[in-house]
PDB file of N, CA and C in Angstrom:
ATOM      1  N   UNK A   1     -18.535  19.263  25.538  1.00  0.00           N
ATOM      2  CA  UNK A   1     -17.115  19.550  25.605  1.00  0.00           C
ATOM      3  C   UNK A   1     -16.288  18.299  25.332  1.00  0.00           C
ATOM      4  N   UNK A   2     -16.931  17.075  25.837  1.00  0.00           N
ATOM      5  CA  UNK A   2     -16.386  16.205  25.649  1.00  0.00           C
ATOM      6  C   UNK A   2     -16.049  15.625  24.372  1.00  0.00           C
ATOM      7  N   UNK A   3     -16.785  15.824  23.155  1.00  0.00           N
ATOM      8  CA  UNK A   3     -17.170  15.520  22.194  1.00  0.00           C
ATOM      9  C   UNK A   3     -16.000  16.170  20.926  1.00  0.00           C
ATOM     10  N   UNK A   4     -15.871  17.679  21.510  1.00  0.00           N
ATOM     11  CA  UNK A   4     -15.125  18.112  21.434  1.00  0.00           C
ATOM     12  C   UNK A   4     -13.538  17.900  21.193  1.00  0.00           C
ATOM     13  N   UNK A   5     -13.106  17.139  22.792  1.00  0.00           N
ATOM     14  CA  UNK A   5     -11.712  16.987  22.909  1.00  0.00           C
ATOM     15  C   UNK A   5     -11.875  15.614  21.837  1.00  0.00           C
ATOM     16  N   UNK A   6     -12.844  14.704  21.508  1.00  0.00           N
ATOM     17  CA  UNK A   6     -12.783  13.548  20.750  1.00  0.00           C
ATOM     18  C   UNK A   6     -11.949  14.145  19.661  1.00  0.00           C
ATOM     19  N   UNK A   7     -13.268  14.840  18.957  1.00  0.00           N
ATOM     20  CA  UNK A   7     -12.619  15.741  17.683  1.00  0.00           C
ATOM     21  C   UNK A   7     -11.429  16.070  17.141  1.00  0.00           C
ATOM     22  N   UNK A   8     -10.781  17.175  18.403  1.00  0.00           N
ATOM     23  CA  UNK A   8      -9.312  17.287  18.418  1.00  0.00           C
ATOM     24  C   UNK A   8      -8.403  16.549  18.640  1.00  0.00           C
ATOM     25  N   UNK A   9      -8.600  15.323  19.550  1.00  0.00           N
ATOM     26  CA  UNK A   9      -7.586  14.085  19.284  1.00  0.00           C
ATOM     27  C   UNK A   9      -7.328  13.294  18.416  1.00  0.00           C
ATOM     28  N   UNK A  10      -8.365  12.967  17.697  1.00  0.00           N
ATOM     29  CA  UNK A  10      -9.006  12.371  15.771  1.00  0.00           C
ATOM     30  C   UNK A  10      -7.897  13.247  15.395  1.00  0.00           C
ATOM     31  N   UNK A  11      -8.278  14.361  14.926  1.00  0.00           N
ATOM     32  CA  UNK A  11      -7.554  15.319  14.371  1.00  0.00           C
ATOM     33  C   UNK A  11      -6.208  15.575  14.333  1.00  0.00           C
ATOM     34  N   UNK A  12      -5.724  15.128  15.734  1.00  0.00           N
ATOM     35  CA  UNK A  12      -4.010  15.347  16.099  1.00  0.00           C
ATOM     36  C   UNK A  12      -3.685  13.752  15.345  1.00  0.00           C
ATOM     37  N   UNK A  13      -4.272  13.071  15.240  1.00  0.00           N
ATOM     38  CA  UNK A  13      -3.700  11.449  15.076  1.00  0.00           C
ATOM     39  C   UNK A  13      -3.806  11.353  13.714  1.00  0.00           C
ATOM     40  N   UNK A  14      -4.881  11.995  12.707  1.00  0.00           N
ATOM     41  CA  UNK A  14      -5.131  11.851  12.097  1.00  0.00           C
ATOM     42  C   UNK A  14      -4.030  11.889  10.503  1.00  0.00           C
ATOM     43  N   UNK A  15      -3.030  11.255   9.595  1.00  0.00           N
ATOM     44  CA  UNK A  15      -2.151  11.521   8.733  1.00  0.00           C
ATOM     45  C   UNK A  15      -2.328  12.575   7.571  1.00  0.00           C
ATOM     46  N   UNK A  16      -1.348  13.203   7.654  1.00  0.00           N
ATOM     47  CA  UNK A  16      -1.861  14.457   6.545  1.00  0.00           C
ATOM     48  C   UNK A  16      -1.799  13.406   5.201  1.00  0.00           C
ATOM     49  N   UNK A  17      -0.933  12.255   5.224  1.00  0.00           N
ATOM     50  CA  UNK A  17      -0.976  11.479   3.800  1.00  0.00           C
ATOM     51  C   UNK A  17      -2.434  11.194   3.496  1.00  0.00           C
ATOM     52  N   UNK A  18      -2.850  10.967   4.280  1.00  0.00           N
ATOM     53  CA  UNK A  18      -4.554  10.436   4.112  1.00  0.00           C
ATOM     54  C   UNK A  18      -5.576  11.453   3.687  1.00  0.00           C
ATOM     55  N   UNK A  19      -5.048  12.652   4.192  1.00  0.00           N
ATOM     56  CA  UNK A  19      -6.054  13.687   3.583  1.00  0.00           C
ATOM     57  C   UNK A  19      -5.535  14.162   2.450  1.00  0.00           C
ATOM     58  N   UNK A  20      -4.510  14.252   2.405  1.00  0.00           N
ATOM     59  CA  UNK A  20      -3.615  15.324   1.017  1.00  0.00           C
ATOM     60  C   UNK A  20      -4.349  14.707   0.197  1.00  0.00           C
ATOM     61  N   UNK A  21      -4.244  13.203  -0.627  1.00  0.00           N
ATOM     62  CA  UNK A  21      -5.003  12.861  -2.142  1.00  0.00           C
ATOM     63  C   UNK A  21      -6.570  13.670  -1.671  1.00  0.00           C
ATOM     64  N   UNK A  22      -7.361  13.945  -1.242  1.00  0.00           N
ATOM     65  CA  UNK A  22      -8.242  14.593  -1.038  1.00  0.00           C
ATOM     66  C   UNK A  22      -8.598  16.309  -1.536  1.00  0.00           C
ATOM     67  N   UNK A  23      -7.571  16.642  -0.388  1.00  0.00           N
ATOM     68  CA  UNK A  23      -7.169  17.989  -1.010  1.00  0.00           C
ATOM     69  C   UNK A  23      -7.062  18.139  -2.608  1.00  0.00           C
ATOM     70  N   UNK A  24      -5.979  17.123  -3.385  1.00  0.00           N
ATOM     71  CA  UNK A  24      -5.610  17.446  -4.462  1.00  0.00           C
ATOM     72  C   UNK A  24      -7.019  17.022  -5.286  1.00  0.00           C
ATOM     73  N   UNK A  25      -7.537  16.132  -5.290  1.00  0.00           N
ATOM     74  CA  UNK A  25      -8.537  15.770  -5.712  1.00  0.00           C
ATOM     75  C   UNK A  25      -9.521  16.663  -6.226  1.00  0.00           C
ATOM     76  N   UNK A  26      -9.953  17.574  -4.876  1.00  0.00           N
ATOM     77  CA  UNK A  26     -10.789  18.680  -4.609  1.00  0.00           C
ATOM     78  C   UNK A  26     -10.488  19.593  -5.239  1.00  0.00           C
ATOM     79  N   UNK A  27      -9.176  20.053  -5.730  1.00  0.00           N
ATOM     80  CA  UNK A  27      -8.640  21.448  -6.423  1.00  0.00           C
ATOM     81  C   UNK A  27      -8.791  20.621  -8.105  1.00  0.00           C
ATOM     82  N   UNK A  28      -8.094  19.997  -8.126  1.00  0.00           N
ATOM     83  CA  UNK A  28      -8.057  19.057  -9.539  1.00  0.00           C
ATOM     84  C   UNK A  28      -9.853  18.913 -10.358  1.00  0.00           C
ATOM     85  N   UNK A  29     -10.344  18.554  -8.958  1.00  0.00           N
ATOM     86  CA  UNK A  29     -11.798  18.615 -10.258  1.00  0.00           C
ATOM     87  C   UNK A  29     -12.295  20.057 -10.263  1.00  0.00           C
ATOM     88  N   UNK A  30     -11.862  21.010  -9.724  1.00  0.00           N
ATOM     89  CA  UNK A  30     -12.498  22.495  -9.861  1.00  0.00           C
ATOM     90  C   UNK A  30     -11.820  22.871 -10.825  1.00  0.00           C
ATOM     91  N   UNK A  31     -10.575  22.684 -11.428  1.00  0.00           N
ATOM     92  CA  UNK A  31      -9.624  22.950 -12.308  1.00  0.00           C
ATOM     93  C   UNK A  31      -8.348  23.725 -11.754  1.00  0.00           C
ATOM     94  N   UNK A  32      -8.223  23.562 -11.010  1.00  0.00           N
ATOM     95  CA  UNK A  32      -6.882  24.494 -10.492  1.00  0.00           C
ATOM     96  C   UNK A  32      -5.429  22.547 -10.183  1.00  0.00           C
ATOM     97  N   UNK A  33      -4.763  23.484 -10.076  1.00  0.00           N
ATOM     98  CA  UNK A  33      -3.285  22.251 -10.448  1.00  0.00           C
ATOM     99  C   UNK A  33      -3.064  22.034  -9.168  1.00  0.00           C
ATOM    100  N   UNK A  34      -2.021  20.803  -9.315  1.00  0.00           N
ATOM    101  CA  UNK A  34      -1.664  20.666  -8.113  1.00  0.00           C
ATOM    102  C   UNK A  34       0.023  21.468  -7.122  1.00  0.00           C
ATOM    103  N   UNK A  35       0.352  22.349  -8.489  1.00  0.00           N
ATOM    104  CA  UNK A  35       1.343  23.152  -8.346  1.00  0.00           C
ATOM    105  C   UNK A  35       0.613  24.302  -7.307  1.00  0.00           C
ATOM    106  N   UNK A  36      -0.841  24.903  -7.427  1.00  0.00           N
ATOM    107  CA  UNK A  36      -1.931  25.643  -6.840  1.00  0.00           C
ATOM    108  C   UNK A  36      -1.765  25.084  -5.726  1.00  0.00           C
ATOM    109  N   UNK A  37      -2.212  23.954  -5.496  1.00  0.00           N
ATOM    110  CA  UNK A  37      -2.459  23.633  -4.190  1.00  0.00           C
ATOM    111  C   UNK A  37      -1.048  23.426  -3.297  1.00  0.00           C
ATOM    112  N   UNK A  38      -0.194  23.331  -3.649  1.00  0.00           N
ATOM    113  CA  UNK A  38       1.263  22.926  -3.126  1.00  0.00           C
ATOM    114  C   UNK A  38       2.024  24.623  -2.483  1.00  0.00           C
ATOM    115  N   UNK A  39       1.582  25.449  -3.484  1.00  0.00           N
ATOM    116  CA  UNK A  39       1.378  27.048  -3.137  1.00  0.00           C
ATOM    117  C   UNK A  39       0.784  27.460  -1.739  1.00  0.00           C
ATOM    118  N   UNK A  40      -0.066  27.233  -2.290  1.00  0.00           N
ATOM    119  CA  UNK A  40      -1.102  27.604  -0.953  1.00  0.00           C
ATOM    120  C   UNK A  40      -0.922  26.287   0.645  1.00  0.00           C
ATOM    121  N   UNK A  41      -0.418  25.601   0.648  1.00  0.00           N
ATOM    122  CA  UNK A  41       0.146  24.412   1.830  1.00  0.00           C
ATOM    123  C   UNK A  41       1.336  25.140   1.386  1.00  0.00           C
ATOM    124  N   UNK A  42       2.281  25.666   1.016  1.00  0.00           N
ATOM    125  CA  UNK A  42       3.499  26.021   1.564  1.00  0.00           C
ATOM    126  C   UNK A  42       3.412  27.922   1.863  1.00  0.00           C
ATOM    127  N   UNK A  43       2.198  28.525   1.484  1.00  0.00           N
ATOM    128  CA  UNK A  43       2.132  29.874   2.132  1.00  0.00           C
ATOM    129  C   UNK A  43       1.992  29.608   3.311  1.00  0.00           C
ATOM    130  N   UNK A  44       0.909  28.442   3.723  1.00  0.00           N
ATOM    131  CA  UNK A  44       0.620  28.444   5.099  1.00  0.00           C
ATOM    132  C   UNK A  44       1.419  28.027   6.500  1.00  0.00           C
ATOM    133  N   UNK A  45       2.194  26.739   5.606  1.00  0.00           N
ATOM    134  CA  UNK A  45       2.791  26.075   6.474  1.00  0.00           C
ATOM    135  C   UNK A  45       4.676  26.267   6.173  1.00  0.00           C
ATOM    136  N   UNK A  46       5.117  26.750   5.560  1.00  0.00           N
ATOM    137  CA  UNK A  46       6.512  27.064   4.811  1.00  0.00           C
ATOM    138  C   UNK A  46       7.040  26.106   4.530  1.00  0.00           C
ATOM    139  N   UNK A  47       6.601  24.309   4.090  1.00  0.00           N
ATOM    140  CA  UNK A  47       7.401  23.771   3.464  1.00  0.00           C
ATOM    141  C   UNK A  47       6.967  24.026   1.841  1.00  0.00           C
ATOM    142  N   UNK A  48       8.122  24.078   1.462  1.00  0.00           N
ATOM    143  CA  UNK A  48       8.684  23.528  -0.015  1.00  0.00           C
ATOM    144  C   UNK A  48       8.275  21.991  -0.285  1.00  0.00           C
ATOM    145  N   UNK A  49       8.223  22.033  -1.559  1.00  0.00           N
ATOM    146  CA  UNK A  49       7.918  21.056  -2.478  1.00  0.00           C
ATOM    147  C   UNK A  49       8.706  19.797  -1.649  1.00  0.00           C
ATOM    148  N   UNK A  50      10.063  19.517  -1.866  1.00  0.00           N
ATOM    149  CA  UNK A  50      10.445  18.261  -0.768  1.00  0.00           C
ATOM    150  C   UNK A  50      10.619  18.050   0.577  1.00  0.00           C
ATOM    151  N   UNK A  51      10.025  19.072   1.029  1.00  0.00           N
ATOM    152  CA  UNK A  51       9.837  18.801   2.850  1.00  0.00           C
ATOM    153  C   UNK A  51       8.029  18.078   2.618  1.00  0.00           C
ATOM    154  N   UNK A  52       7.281  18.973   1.659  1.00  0.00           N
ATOM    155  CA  UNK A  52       6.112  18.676   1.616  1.00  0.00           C
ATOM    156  C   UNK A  52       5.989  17.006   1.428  1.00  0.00           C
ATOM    157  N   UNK A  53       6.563  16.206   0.378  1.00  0.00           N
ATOM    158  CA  UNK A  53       6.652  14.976  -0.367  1.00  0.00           C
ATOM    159  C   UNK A  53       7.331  13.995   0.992  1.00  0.00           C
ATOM    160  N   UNK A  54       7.987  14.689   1.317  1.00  0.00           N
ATOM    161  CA  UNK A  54       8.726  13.911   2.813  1.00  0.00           C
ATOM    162  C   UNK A  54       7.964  13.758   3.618  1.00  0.00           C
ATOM    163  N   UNK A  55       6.901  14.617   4.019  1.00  0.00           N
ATOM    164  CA  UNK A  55       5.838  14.273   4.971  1.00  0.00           C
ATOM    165  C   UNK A  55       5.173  13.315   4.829  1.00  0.00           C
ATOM    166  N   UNK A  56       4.615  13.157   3.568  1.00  0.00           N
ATOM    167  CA  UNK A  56       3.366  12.366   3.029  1.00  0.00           C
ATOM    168  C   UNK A  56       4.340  10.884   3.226  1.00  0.00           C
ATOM    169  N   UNK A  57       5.406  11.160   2.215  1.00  0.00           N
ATOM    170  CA  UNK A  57       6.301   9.726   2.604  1.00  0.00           C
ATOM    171  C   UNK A  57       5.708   9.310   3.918  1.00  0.00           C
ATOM    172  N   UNK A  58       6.412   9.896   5.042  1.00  0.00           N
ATOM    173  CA  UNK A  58       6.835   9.527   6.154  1.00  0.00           C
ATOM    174  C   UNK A  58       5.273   9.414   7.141  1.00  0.00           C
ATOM    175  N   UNK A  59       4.098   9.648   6.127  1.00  0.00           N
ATOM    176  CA  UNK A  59       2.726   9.491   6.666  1.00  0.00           C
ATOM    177  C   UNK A  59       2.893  10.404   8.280  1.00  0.00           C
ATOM    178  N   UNK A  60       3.513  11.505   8.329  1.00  0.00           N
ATOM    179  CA  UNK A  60       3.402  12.286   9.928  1.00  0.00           C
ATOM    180  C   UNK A  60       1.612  12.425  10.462  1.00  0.00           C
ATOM    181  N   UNK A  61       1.936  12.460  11.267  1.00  0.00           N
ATOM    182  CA  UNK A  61      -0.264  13.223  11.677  1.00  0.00           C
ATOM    183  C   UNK A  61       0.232  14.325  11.092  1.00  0.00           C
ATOM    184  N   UNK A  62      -1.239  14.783  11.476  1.00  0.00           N
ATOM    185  CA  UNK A  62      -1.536  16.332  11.973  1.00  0.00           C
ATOM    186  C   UNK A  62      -0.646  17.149  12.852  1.00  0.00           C
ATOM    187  N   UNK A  63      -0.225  16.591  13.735  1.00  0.00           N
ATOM    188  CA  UNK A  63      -0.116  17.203  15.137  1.00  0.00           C
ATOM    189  C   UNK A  63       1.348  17.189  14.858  1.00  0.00           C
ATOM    190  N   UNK A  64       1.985  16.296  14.311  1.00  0.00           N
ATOM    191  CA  UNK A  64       3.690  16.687  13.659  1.00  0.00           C
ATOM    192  C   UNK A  64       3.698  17.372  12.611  1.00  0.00           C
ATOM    193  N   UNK A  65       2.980  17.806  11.937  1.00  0.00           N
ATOM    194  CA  UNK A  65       2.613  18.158  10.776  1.00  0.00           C
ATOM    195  C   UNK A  65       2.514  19.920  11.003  1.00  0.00           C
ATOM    196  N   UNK A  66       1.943  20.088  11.681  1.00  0.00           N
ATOM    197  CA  UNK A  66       1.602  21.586  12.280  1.00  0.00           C
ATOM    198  C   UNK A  66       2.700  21.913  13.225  1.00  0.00           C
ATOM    199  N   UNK A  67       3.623  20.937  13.933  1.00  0.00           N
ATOM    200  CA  UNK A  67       4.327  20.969  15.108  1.00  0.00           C
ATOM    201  C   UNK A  67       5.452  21.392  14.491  1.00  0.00           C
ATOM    202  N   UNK A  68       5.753  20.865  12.940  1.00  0.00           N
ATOM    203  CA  UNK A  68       7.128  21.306  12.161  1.00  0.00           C
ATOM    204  C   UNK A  68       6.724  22.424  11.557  1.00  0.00           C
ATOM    205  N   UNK A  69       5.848  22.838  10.766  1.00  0.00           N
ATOM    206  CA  UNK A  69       5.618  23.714  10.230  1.00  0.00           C
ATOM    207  C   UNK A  69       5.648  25.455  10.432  1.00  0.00           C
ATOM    208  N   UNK A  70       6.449  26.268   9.993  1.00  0.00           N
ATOM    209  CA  UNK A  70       6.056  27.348  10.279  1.00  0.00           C
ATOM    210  C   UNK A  70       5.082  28.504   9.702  1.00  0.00           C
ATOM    211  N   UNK A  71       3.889  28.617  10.806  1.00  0.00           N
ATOM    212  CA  UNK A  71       2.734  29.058  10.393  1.00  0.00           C
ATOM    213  C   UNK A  71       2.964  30.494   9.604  1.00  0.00           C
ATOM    214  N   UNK A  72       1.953  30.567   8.491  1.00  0.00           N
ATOM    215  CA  UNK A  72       2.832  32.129   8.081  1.00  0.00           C
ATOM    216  C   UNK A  72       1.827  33.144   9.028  1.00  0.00           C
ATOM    217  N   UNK A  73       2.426  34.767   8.983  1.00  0.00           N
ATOM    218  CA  UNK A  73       1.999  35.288  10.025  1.00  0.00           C
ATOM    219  C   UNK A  73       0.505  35.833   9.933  1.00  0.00           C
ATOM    220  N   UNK A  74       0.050  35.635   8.601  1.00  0.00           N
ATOM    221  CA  UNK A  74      -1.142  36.039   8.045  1.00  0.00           C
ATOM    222  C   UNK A  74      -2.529  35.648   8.115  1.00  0.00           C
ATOM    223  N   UNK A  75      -2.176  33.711   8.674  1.00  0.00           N
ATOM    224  CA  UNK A  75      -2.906  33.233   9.003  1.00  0.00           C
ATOM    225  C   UNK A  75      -3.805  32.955   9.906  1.00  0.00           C
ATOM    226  N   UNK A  76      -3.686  33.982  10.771  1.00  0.00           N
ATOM    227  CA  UNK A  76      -4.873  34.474  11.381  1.00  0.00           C
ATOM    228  C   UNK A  76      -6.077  35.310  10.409  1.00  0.00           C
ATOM    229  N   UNK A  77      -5.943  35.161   9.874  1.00  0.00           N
ATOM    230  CA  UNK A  77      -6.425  36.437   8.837  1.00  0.00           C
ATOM    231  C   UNK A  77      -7.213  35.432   7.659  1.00  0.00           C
ATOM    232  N   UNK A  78      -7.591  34.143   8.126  1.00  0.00           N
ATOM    233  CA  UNK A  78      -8.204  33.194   7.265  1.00  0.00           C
ATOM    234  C   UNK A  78      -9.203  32.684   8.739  1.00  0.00           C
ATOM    235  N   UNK A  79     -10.804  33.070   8.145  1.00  0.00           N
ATOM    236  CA  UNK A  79     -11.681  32.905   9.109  1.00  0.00           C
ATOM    237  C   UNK A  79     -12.828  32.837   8.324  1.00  0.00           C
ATOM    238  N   UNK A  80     -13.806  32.460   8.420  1.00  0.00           N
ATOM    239  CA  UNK A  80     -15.309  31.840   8.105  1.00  0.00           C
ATOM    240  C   UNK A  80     -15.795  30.647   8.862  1.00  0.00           C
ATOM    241  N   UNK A  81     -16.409  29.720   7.634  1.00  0.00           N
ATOM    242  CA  UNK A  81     -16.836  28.850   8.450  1.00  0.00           C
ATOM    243  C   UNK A  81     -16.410  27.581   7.601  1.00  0.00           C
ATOM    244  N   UNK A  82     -16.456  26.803   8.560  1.00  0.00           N
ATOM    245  CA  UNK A  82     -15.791  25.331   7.828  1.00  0.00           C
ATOM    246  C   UNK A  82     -15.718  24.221   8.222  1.00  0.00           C
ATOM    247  N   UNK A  83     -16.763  23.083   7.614  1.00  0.00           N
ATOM    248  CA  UNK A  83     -17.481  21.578   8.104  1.00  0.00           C
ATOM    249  C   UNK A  83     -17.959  22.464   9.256  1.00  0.00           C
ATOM    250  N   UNK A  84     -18.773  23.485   9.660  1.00  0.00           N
ATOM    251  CA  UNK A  84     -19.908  23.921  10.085  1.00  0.00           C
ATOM    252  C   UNK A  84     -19.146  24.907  11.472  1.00  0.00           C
ATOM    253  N   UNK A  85     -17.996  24.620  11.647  1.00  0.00           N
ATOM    254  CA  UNK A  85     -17.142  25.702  12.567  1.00  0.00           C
ATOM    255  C   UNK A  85     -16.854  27.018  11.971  1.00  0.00           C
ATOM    256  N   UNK A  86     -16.929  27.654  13.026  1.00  0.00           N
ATOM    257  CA  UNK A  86     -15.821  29.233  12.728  1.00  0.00           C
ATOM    258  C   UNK A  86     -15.062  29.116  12.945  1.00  0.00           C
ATOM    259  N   UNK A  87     -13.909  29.168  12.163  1.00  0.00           N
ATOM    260  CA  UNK A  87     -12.790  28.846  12.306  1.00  0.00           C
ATOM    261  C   UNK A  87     -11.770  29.860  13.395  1.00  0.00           C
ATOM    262  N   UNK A  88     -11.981  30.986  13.466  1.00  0.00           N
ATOM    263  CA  UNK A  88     -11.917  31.917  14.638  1.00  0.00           C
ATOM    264  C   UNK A  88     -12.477  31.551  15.658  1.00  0.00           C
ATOM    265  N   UNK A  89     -13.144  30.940  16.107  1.00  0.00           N
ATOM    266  CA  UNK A  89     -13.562  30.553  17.738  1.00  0.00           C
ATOM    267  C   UNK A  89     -13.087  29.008  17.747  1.00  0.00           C
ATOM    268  N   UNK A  90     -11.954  28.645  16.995  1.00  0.00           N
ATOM    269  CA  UNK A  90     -11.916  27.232  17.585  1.00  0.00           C
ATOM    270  C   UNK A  90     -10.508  27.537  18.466  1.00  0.00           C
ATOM    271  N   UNK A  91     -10.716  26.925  19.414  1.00  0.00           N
ATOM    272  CA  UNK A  91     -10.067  27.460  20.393  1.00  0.00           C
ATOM    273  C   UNK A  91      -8.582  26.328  20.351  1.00  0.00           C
ATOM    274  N   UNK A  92      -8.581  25.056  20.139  1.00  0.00           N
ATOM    275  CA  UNK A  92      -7.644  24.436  19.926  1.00  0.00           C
ATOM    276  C   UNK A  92      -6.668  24.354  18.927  1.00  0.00           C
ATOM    277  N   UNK A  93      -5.290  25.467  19.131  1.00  0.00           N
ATOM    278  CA  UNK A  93      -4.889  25.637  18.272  1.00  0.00           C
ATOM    279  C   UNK A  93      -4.282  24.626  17.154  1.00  0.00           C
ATOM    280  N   UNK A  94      -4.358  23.651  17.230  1.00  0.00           N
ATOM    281  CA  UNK A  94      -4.002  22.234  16.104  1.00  0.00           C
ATOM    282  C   UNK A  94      -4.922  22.049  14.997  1.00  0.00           C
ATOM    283  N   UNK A  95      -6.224  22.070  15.737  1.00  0.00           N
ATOM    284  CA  UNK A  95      -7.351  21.950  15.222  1.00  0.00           C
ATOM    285  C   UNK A  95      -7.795  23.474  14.414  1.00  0.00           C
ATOM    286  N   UNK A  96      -7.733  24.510  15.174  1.00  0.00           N
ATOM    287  CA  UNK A  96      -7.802  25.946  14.010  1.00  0.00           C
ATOM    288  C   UNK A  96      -6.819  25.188  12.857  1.00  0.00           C
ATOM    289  N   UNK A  97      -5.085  25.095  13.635  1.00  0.00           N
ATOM    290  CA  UNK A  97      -4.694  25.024  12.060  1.00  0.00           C
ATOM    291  C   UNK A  97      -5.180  24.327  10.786  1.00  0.00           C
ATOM    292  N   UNK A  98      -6.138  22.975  11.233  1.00  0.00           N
ATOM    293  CA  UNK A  98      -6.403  22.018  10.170  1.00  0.00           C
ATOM    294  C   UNK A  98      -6.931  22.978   9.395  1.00  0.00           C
ATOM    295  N   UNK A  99      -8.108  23.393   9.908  1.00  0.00           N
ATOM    296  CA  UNK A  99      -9.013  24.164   9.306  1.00  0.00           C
ATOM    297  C   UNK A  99      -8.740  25.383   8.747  1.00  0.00           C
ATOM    298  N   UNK A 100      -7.899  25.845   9.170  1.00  0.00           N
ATOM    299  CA  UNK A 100      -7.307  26.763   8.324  1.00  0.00           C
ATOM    300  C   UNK A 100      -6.632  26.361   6.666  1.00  0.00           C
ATOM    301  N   UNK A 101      -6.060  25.086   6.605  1.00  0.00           N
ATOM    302  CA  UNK A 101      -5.885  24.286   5.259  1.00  0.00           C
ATOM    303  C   UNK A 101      -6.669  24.018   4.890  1.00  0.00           C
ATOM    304  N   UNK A 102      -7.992  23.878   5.747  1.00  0.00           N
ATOM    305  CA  UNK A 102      -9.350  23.154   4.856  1.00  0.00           C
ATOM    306  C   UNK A 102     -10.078  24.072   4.348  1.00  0.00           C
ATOM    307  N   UNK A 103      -9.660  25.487   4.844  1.00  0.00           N
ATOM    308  CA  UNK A 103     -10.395  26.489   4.242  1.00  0.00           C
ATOM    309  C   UNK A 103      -9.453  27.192   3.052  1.00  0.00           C
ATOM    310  N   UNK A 104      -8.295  27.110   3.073  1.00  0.00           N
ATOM    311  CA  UNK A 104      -7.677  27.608   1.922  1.00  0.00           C
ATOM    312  C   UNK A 104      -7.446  26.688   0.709  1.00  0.00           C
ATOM    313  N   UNK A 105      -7.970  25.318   0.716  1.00  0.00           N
ATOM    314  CA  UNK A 105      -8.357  24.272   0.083  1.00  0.00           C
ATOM    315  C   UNK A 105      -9.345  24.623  -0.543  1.00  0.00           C
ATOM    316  N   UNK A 106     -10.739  24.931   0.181  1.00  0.00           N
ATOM    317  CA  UNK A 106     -11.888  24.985  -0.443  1.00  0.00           C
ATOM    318  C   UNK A 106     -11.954  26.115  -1.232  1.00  0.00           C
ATOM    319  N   UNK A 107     -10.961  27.733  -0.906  1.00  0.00           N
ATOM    320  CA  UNK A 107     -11.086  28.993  -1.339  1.00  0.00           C
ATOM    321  C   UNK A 107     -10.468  28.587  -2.938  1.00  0.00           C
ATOM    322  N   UNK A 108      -9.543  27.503  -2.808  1.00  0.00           N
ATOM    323  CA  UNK A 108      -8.483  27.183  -4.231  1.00  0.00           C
ATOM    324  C   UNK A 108      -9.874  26.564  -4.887  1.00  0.00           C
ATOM    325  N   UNK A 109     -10.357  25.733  -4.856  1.00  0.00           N
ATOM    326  CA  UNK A 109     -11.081  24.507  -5.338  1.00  0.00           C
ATOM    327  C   UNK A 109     -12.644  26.019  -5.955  1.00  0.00           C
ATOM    328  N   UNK A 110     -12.771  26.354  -4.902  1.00  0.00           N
ATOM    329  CA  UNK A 110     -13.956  27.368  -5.528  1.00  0.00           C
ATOM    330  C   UNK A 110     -13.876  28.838  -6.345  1.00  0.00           C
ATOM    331  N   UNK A 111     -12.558  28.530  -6.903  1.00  0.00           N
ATOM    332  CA  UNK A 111     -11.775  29.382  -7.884  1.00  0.00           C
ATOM    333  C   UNK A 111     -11.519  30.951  -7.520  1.00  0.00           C
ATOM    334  N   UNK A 112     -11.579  31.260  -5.966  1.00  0.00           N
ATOM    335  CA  UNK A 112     -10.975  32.270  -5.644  1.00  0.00           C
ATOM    336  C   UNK A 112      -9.312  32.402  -6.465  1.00  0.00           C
ATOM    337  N   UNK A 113      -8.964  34.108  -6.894  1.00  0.00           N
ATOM    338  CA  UNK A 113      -8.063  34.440  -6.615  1.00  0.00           C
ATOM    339  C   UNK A 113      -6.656  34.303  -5.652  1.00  0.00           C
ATOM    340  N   UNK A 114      -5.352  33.519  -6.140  1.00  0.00           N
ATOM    341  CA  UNK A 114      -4.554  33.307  -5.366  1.00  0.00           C
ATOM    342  C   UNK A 114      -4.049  34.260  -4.133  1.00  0.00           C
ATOM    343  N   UNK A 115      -4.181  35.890  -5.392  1.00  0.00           N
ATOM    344  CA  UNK A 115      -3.529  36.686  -4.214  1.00  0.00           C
ATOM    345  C   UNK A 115      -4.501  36.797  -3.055  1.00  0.00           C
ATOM    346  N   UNK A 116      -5.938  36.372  -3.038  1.00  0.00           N
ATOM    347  CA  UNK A 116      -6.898  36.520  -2.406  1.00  0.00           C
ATOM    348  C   UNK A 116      -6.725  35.679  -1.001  1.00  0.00           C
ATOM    349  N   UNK A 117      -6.406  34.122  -2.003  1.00  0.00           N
ATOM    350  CA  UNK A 117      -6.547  33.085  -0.793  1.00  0.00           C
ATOM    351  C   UNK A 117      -5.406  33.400  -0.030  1.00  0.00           C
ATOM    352  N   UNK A 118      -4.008  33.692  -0.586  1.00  0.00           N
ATOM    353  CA  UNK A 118      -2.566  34.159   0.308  1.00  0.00           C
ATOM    354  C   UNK A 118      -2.499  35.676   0.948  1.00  0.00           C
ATOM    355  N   UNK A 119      -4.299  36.291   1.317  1.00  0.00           N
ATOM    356  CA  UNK A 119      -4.002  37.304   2.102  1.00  0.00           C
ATOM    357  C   UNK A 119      -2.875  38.247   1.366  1.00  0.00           C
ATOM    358  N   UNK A 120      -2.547  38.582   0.479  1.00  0.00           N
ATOM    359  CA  UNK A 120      -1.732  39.373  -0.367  1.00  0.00           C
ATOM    360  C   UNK A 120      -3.034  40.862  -0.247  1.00  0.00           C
ATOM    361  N   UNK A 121      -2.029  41.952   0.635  1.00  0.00           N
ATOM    362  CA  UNK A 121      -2.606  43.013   0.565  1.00  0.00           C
ATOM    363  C   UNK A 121      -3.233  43.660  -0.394  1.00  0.00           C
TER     364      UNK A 121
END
């Protein structure tokens, strides 16, 4: 358990600037754009293109990062598994959210369907 709360505190501290070139990276060599990936981080989280660029500026964590953001309502509805979690049994909701970007990251990057990855009925 302990090991655990490590995890999720990493995670809350951790800068979304530091992961984003990652993200884009990851979609970019599968072939999808970075207009794709900016889509899918603003289905999830509802910023737009310059709230998004303002973040990274302003290097926020995680934990401000998710704290501003409004989650869309669908996103419960993004579950598997991811860096070896189910993303449905993680019980710390900061930490679901990462993973919830890390999984609609990987769904972009492994050339799923948009309307697929945005839960579009």
């Amino acid at each position: 358990m302990n090991n655990a709360n490590n995890h999720d505190e990493r995670m809350a501290k951790m800068t979304f600037a530091s992961v984003y070139p990652h993200y884009l990276t990851k979609a970019e060599k599968k072939g999808r754009t970075k207009e794709e990936l900016h889509q899918v981080i603003e289905w999830l989280t509802g910023y737009d293109e310059e709230k998004l660029q303002a973040l990274i500026a302003d290097k926020v964590t995680f934990e401000t990062f998710f704290q501003q953001a409004t989650l869309h309502p669908n996103a419960h509805l993004i579950t598997g598994k991811i860096c070896g979690y189910r993303i449905e049994e993680i019980e710390n909701p900061l930490t679901q959210q990462v993973r919830y970007l890390d999984k609609l990251v990987d769904e972009l990057a492994n050339g799923r369907k948009m309307e697929k990855i945005l839960r579009v009925a």
